[in-house]
PDB file of N, CA and C in Angstrom:
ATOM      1  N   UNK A   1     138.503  72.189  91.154  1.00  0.00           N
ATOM      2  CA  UNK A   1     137.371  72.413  92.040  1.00  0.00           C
ATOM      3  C   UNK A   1     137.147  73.912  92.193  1.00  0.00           C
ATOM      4  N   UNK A   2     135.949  74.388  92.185  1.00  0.00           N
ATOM      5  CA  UNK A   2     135.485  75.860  92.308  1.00  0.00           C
ATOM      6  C   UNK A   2     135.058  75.662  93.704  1.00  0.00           C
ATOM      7  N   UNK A   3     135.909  77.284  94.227  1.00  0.00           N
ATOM      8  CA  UNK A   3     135.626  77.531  95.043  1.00  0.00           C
ATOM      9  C   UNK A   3     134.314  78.306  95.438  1.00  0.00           C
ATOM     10  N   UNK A   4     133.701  78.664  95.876  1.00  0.00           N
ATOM     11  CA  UNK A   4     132.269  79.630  96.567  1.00  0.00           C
ATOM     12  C   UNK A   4     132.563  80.440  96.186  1.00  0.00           C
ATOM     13  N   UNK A   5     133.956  81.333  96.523  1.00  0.00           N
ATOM     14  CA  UNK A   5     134.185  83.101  95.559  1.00  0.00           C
ATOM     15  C   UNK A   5     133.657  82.628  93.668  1.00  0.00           C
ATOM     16  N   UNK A   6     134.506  81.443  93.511  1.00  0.00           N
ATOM     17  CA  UNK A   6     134.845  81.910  91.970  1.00  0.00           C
ATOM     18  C   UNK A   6     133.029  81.402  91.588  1.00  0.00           C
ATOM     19  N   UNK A   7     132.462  80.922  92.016  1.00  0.00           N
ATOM     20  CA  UNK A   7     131.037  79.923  92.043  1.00  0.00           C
ATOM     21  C   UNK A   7     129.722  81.296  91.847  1.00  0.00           C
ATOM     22  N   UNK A   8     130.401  82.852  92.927  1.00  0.00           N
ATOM     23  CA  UNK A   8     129.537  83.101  92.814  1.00  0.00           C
ATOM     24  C   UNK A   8     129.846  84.696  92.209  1.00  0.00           C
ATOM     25  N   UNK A   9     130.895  84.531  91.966  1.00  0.00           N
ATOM     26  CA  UNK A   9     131.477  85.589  90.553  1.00  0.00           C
ATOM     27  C   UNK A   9     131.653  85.487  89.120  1.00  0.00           C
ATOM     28  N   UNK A  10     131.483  84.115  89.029  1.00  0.00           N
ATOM     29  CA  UNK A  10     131.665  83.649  87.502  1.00  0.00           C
ATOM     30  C   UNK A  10     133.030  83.720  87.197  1.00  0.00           C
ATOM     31  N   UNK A  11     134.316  83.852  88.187  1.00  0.00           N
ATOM     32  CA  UNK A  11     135.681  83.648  87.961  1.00  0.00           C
ATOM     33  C   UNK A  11     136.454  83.788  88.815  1.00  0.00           C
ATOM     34  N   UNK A  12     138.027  84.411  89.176  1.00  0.00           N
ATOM     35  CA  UNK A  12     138.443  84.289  90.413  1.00  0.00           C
ATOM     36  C   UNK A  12     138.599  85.546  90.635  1.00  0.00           C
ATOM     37  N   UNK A  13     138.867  85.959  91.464  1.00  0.00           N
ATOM     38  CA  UNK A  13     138.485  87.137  92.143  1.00  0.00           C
ATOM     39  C   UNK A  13     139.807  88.590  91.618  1.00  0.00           C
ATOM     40  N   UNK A  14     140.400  88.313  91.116  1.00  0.00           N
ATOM     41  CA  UNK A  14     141.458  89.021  90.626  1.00  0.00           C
ATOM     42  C   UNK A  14     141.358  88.772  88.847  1.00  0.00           C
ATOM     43  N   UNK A  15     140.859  88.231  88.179  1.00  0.00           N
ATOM     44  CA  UNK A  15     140.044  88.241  87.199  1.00  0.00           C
ATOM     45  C   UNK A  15     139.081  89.072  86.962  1.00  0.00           C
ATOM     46  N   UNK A  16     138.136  89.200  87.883  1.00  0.00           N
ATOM     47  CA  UNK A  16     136.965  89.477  88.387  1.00  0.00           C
ATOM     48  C   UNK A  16     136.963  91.273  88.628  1.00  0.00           C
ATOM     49  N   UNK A  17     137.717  91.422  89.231  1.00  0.00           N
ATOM     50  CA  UNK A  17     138.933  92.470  89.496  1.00  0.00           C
ATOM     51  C   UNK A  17     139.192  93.544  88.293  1.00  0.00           C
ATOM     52  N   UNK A  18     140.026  92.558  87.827  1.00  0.00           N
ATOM     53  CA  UNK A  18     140.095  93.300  86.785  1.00  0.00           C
ATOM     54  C   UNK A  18     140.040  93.489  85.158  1.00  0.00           C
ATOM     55  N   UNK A  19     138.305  93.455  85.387  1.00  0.00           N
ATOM     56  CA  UNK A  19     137.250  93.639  84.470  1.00  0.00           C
ATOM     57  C   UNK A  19     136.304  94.751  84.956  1.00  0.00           C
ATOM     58  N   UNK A  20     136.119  94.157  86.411  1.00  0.00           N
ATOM     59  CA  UNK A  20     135.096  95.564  87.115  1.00  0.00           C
ATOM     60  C   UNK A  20     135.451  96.897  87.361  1.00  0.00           C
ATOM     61  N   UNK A  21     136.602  96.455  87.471  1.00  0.00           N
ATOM     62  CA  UNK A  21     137.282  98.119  88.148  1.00  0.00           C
ATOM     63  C   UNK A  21     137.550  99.334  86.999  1.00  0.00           C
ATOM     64  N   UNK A  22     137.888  98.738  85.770  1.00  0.00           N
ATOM     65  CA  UNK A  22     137.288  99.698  84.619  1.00  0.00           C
ATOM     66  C   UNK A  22     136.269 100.104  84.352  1.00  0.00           C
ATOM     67  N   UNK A  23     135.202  98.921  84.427  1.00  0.00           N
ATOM     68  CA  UNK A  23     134.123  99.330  83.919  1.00  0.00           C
ATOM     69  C   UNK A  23     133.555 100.386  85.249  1.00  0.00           C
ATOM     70  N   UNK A  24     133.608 100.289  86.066  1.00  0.00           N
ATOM     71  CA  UNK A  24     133.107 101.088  87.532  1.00  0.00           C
ATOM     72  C   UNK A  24     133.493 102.362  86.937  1.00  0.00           C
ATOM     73  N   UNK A  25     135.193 102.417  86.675  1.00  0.00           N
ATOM     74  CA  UNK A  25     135.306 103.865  86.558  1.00  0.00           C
ATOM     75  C   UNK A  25     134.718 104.565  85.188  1.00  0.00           C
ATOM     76  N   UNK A  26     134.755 103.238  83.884  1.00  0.00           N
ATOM     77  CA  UNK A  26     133.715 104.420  82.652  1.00  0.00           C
ATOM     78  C   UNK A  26     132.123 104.467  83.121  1.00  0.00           C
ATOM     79  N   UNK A  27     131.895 103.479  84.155  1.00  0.00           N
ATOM     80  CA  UNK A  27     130.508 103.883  84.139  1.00  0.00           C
ATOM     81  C   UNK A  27     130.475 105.039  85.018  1.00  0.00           C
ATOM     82  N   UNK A  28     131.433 105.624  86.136  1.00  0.00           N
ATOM     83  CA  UNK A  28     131.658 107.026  86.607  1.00  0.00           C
ATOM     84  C   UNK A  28     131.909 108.163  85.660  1.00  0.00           C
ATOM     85  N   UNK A  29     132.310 108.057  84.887  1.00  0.00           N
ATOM     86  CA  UNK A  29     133.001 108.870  83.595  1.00  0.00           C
ATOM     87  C   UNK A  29     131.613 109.231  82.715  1.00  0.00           C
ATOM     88  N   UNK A  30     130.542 107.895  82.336  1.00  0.00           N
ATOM     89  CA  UNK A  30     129.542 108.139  81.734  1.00  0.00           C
ATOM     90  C   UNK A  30     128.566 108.787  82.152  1.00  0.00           C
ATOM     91  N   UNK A  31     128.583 108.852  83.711  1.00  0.00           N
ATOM     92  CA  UNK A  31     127.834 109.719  83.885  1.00  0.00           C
ATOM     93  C   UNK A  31     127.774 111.430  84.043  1.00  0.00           C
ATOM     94  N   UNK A  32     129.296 111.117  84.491  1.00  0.00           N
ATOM     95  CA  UNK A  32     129.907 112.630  84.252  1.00  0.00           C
ATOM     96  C   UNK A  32     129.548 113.546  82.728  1.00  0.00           C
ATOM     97  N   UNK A  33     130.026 112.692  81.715  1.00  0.00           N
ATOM     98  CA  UNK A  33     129.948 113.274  80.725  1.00  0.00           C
ATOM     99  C   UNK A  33     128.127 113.440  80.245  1.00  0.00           C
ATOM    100  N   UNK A  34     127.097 112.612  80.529  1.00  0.00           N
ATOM    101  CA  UNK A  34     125.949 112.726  80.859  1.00  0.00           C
ATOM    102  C   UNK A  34     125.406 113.982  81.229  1.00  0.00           C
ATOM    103  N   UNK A  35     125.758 114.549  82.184  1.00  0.00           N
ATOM    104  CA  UNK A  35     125.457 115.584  83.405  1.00  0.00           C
ATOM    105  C   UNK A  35     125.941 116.728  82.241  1.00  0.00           C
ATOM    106  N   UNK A  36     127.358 116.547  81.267  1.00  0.00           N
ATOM    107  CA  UNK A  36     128.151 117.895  81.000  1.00  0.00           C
ATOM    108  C   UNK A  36     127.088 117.717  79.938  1.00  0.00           C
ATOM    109  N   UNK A  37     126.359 117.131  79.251  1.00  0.00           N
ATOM    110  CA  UNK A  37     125.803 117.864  77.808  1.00  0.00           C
ATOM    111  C   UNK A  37     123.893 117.475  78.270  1.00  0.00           C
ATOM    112  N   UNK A  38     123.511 118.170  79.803  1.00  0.00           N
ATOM    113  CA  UNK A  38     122.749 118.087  80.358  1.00  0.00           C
ATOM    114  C   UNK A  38     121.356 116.764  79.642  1.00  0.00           C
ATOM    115  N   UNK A  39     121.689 115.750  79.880  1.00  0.00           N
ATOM    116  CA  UNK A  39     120.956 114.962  79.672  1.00  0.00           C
ATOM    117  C   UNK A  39     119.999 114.103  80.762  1.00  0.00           C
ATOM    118  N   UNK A  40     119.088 113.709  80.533  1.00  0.00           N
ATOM    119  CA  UNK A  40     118.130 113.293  81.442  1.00  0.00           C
ATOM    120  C   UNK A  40     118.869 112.203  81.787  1.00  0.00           C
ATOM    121  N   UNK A  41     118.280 111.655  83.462  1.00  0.00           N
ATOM    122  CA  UNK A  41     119.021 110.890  84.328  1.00  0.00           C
ATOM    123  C   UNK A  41     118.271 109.598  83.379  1.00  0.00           C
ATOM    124  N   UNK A  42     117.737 109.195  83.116  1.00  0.00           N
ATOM    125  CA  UNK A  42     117.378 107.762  82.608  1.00  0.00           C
ATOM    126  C   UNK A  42     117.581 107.744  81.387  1.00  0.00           C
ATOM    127  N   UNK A  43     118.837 108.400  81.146  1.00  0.00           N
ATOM    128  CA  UNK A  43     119.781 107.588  79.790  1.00  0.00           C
ATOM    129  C   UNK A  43     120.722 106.809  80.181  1.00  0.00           C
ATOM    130  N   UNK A  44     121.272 107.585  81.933  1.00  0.00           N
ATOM    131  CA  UNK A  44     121.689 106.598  82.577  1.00  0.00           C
ATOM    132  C   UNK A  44     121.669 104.944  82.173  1.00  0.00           C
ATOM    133  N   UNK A  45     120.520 104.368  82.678  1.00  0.00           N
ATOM    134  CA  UNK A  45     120.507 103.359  82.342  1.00  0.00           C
ATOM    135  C   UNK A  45     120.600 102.205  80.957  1.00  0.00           C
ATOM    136  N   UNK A  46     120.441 103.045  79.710  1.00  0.00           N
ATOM    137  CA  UNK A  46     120.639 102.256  78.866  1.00  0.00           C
ATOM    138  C   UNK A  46     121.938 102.098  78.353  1.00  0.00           C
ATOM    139  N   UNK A  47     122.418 103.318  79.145  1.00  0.00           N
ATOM    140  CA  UNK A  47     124.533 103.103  79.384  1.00  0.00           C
ATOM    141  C   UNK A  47     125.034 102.062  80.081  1.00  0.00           C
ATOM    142  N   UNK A  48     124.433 102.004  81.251  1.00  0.00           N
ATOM    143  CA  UNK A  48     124.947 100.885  81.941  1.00  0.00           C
ATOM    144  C   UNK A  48     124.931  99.808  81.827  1.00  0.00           C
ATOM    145  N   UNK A  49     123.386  99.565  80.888  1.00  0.00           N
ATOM    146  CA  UNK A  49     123.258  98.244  80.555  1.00  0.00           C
ATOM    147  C   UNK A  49     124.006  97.625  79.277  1.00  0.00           C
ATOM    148  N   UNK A  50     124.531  98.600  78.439  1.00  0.00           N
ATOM    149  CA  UNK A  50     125.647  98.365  77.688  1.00  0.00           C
ATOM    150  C   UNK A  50     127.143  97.860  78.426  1.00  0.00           C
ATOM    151  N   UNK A  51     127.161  99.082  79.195  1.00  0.00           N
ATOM    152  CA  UNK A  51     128.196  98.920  80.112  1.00  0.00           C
ATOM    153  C   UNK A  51     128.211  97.093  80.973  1.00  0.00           C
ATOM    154  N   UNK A  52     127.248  96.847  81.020  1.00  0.00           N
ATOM    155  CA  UNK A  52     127.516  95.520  81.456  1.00  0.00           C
ATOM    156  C   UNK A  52     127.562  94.610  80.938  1.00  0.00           C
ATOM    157  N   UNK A  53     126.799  94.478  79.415  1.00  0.00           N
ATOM    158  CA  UNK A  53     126.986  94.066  78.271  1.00  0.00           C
ATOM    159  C   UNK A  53     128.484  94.017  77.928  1.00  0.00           C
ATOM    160  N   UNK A  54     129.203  94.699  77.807  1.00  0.00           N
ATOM    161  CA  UNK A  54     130.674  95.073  76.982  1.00  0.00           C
ATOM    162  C   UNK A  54     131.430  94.503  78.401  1.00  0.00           C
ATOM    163  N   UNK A  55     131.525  94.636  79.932  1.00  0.00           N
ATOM    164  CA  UNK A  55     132.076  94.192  81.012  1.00  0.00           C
ATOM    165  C   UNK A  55     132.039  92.719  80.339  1.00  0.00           C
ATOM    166  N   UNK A  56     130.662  91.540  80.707  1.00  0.00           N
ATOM    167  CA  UNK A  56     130.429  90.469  80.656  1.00  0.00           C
ATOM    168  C   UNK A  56     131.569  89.948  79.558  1.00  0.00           C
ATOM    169  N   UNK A  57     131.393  90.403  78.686  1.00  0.00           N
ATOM    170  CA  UNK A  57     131.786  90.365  77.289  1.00  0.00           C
ATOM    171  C   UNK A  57     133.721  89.774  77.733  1.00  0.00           C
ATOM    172  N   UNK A  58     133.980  91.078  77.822  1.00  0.00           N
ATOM    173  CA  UNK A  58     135.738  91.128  78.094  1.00  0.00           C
ATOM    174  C   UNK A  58     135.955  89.745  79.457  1.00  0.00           C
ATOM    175  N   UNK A  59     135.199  89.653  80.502  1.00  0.00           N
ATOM    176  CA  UNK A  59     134.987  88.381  81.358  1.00  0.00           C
ATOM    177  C   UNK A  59     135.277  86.905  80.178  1.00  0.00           C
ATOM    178  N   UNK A  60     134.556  87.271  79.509  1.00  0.00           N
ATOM    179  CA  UNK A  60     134.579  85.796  78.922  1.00  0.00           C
ATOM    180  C   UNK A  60     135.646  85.711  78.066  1.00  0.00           C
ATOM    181  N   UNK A  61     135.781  87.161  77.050  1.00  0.00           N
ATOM    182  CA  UNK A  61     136.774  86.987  76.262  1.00  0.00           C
ATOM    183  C   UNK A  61     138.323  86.937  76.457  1.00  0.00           C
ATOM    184  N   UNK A  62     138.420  87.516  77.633  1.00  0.00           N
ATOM    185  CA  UNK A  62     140.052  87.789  78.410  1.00  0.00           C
ATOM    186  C   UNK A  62     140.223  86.546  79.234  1.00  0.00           C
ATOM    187  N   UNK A  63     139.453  86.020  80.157  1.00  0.00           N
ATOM    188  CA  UNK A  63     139.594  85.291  81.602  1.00  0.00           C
ATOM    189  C   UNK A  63     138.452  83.809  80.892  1.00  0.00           C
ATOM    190  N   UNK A  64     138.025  83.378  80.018  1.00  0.00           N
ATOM    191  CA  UNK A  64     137.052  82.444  79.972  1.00  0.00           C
ATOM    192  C   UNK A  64     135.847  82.395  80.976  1.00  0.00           C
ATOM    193  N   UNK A  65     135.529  83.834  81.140  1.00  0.00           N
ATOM    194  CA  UNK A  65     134.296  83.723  81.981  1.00  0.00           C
ATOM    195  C   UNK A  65     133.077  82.885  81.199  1.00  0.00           C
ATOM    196  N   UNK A  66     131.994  83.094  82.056  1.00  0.00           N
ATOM    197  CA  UNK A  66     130.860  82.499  81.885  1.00  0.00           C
ATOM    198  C   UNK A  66     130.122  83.208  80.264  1.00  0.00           C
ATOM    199  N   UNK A  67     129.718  82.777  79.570  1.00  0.00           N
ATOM    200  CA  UNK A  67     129.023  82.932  78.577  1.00  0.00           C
ATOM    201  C   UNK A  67     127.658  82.944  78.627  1.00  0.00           C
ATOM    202  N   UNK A  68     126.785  83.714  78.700  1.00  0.00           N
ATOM    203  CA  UNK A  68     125.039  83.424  79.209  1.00  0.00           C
ATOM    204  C   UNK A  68     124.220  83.936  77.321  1.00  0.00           C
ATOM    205  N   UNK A  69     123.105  83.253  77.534  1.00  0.00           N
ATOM    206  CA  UNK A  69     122.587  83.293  76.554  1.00  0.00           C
ATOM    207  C   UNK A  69     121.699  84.959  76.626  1.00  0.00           C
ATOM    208  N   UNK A  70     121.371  85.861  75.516  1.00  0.00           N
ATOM    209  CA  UNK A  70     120.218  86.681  75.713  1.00  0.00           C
ATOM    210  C   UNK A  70     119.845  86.740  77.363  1.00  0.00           C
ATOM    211  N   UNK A  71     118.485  85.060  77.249  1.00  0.00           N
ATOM    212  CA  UNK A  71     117.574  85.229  78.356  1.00  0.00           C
ATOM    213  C   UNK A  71     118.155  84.549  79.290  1.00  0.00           C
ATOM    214  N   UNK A  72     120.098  84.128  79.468  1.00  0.00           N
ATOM    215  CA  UNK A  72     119.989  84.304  80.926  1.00  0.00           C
ATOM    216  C   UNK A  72     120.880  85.371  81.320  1.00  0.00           C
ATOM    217  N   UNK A  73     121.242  85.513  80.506  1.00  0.00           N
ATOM    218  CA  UNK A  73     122.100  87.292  80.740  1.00  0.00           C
ATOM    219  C   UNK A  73     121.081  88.236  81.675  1.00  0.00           C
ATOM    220  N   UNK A  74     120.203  88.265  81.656  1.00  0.00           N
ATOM    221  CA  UNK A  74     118.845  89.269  82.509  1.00  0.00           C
ATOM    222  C   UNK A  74     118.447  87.860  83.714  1.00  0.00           C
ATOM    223  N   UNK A  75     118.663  86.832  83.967  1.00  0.00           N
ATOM    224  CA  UNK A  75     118.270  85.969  84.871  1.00  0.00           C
ATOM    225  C   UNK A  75     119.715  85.809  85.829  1.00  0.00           C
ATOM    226  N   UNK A  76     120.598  85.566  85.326  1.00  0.00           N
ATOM    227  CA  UNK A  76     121.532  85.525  86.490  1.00  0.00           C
ATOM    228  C   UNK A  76     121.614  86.785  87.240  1.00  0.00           C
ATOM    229  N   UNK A  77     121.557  86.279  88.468  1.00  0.00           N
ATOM    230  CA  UNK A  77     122.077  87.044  89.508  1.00  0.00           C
ATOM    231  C   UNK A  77     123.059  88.341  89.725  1.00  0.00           C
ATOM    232  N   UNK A  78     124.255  87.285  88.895  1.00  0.00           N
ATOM    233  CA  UNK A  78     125.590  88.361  88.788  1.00  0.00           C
ATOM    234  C   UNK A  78     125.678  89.316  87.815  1.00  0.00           C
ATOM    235  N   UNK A  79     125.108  89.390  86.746  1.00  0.00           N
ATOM    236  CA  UNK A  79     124.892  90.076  85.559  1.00  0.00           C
ATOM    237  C   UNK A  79     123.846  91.371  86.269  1.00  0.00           C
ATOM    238  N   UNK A  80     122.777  90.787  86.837  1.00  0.00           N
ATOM    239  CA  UNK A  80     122.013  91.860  87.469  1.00  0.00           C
ATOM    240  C   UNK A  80     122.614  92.469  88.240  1.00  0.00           C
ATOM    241  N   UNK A  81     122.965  92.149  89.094  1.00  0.00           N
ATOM    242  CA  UNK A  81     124.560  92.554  90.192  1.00  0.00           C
ATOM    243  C   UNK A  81     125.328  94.050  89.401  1.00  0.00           C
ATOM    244  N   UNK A  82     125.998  93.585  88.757  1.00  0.00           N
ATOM    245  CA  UNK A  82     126.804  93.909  87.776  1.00  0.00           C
ATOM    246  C   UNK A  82     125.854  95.475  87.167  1.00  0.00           C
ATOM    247  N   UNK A  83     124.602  94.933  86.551  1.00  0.00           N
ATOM    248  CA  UNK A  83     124.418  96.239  85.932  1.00  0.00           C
ATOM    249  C   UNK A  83     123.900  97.458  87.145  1.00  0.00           C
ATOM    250  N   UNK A  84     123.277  96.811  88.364  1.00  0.00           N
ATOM    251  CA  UNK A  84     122.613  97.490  89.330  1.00  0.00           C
ATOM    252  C   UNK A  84     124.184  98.431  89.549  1.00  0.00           C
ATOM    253  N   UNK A  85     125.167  97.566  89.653  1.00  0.00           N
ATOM    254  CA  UNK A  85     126.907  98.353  90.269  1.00  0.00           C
ATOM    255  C   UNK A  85     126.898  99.810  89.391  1.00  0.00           C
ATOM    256  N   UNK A  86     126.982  99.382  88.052  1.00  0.00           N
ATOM    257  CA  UNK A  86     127.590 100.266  87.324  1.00  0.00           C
ATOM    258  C   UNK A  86     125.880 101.262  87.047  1.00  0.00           C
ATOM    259  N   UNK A  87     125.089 100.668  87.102  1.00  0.00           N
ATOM    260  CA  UNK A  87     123.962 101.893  87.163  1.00  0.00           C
ATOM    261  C   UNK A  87     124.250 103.254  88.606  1.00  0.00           C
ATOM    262  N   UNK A  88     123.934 102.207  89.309  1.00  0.00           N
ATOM    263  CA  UNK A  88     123.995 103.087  90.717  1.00  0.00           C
ATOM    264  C   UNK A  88     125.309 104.024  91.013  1.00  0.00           C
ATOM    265  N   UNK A  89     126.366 103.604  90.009  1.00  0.00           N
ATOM    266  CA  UNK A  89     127.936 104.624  89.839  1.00  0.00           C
ATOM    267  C   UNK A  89     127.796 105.638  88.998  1.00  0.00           C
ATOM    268  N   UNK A  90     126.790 105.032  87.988  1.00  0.00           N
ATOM    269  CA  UNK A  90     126.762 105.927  86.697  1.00  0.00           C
ATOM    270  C   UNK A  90     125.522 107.211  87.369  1.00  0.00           C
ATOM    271  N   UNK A  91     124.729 107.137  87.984  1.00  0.00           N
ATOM    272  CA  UNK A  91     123.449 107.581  87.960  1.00  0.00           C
ATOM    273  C   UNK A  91     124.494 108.657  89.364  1.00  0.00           C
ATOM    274  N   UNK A  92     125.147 108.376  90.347  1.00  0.00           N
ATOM    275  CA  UNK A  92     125.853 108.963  91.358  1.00  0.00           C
ATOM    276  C   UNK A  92     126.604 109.989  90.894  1.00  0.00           C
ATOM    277  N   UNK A  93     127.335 109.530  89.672  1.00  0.00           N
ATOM    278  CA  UNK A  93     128.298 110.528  89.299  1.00  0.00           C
ATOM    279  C   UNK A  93     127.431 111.836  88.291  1.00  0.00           C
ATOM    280  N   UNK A  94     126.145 111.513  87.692  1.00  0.00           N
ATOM    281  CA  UNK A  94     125.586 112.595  87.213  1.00  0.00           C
ATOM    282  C   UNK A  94     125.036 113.080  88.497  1.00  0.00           C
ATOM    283  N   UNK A  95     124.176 112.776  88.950  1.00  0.00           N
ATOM    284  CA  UNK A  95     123.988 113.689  89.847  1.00  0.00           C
ATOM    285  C   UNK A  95     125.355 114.865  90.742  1.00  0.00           C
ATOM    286  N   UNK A  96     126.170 114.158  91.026  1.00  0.00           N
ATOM    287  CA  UNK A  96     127.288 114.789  91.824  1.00  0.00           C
ATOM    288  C   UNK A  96     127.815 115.909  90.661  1.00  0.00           C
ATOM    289  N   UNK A  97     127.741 115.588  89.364  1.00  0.00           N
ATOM    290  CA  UNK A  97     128.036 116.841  88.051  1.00  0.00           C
ATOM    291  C   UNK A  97     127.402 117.592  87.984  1.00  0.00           C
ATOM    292  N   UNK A  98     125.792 116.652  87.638  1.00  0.00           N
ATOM    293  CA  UNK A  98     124.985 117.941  87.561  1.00  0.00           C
ATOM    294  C   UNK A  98     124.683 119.241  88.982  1.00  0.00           C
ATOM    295  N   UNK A  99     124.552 118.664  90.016  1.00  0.00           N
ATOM    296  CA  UNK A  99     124.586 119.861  91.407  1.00  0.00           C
ATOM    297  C   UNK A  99     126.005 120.604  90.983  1.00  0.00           C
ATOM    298  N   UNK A 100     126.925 120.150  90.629  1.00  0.00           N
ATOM    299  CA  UNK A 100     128.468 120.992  90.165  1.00  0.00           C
ATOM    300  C   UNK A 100     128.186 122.099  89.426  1.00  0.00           C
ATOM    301  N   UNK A 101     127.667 121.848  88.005  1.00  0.00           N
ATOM    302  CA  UNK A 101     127.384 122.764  87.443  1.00  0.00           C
ATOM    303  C   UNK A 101     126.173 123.333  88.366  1.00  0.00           C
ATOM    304  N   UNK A 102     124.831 123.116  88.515  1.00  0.00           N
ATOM    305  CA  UNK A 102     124.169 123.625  88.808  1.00  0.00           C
ATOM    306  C   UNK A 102     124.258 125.255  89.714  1.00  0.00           C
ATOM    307  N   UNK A 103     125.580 124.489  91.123  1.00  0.00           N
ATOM    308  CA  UNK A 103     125.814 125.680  91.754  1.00  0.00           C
ATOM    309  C   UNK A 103     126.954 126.853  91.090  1.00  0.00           C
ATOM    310  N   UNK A 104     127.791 126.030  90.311  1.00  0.00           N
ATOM    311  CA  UNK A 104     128.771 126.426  89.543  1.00  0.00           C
ATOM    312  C   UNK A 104     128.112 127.559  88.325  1.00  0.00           C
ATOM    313  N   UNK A 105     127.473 127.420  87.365  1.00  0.00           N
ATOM    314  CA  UNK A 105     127.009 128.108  86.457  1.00  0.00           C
ATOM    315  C   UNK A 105     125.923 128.825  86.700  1.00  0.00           C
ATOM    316  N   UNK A 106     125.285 128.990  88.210  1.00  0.00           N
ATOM    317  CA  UNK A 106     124.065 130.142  88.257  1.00  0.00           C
ATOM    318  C   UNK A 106     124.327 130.196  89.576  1.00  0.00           C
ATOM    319  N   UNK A 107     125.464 130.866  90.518  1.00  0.00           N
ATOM    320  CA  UNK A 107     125.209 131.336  91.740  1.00  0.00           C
ATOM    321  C   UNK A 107     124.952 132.192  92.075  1.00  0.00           C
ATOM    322  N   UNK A 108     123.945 132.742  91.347  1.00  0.00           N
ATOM    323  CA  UNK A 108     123.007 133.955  91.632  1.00  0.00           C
ATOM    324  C   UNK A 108     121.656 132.938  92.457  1.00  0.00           C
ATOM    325  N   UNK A 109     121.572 132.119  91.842  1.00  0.00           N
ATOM    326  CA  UNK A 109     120.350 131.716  92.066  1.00  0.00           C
ATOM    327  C   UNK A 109     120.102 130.380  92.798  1.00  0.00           C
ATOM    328  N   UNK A 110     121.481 129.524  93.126  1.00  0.00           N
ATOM    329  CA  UNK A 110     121.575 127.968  93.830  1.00  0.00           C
ATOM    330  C   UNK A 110     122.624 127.710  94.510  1.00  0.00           C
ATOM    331  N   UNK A 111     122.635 127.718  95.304  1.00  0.00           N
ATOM    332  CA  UNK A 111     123.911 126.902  96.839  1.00  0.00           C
ATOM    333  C   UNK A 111     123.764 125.612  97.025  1.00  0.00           C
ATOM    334  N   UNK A 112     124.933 125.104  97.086  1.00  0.00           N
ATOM    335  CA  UNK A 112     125.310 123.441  97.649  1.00  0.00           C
ATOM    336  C   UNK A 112     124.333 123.365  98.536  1.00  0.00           C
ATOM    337  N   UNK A 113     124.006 121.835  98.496  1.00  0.00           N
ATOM    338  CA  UNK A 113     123.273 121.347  99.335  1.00  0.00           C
ATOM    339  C   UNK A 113     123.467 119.980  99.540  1.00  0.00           C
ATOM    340  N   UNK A 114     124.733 120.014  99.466  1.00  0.00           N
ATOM    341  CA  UNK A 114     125.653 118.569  99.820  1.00  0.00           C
ATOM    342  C   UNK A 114     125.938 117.899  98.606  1.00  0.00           C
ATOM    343  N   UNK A 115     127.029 117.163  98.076  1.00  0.00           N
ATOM    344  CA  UNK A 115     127.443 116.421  96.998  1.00  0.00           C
ATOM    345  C   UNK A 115     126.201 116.265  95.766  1.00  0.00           C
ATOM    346  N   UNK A 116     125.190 116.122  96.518  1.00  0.00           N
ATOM    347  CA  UNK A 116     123.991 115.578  95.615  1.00  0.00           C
ATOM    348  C   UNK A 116     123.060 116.367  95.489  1.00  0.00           C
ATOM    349  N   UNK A 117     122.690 117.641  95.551  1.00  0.00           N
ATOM    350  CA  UNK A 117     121.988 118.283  95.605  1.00  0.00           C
ATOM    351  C   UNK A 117     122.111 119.584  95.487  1.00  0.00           C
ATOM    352  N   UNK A 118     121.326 120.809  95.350  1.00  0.00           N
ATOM    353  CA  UNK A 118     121.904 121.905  95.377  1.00  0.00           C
ATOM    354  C   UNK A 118     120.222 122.668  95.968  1.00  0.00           C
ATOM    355  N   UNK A 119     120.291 123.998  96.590  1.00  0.00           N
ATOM    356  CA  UNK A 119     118.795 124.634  96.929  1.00  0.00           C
ATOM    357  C   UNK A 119     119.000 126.040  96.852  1.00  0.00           C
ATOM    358  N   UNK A 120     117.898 126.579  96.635  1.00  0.00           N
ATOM    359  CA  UNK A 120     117.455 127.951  95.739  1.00  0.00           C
ATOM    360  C   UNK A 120     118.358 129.130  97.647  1.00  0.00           C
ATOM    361  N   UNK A 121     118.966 130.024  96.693  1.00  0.00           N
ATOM    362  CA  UNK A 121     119.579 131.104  97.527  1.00  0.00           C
ATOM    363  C   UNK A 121     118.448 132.174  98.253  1.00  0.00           C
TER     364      UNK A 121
END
């Protein structure tokens, strides 16, 4: 019998676990490295959506997760879930690089302006 966790994760929660918690941190990593060879923020996303692609993937292939076709891979819930996670990590961590360098490599000309931002001196 499935429980409601595993019903609405596609497995059990320590499974689940640990599949995400890698991918969270390369999709932190991808964006880092993003930011270092100054690339536009909406490459972001066609990383992540790999990134959730290759997650799903190891779910099914390690733990017998759920298997979705193409068109319901973009219709389930959790898959969307999933890529929104690792977008919104990936897209966080360039920004938080790029303001790094930003104030880092021209402080003649830009001061912190909190984790995410940086403004003209």
């Amino acid at each position: 019998m499935e429980t409601a966790m595993e019903f609405q994760i596609g497995n059990t929660l320590v499974d689940y676990l640990f599949v995400v918690a890698p991918a969270a941190i390369v999709a932190f990593l991808t964006g880092q490295a993003l930011a270092n060879g100054w690339s536009p923020l909406w490459k972001v996303a066609p990383y992540a959506l790999i990134l959730a692609f290759a997650n799903r993937f190891l779910d099914w292939a390690l733990f017998n997760g759920e298997a979705e076709t193409l068109a319901g891979y973009f219709a389930d819930w959790r898959i969307a879930g999933e890529i929104v996670l690792l977008f919104v990590l990936a897209a966080a961590a360039f920004q938080m690089t790029k303001s790094y360098k930003m104030v880092t490599q021209y402080p003649w000309l830009y001061r912190r302006a909190g984790p995410f931002a940086w403004r003209e001196r």
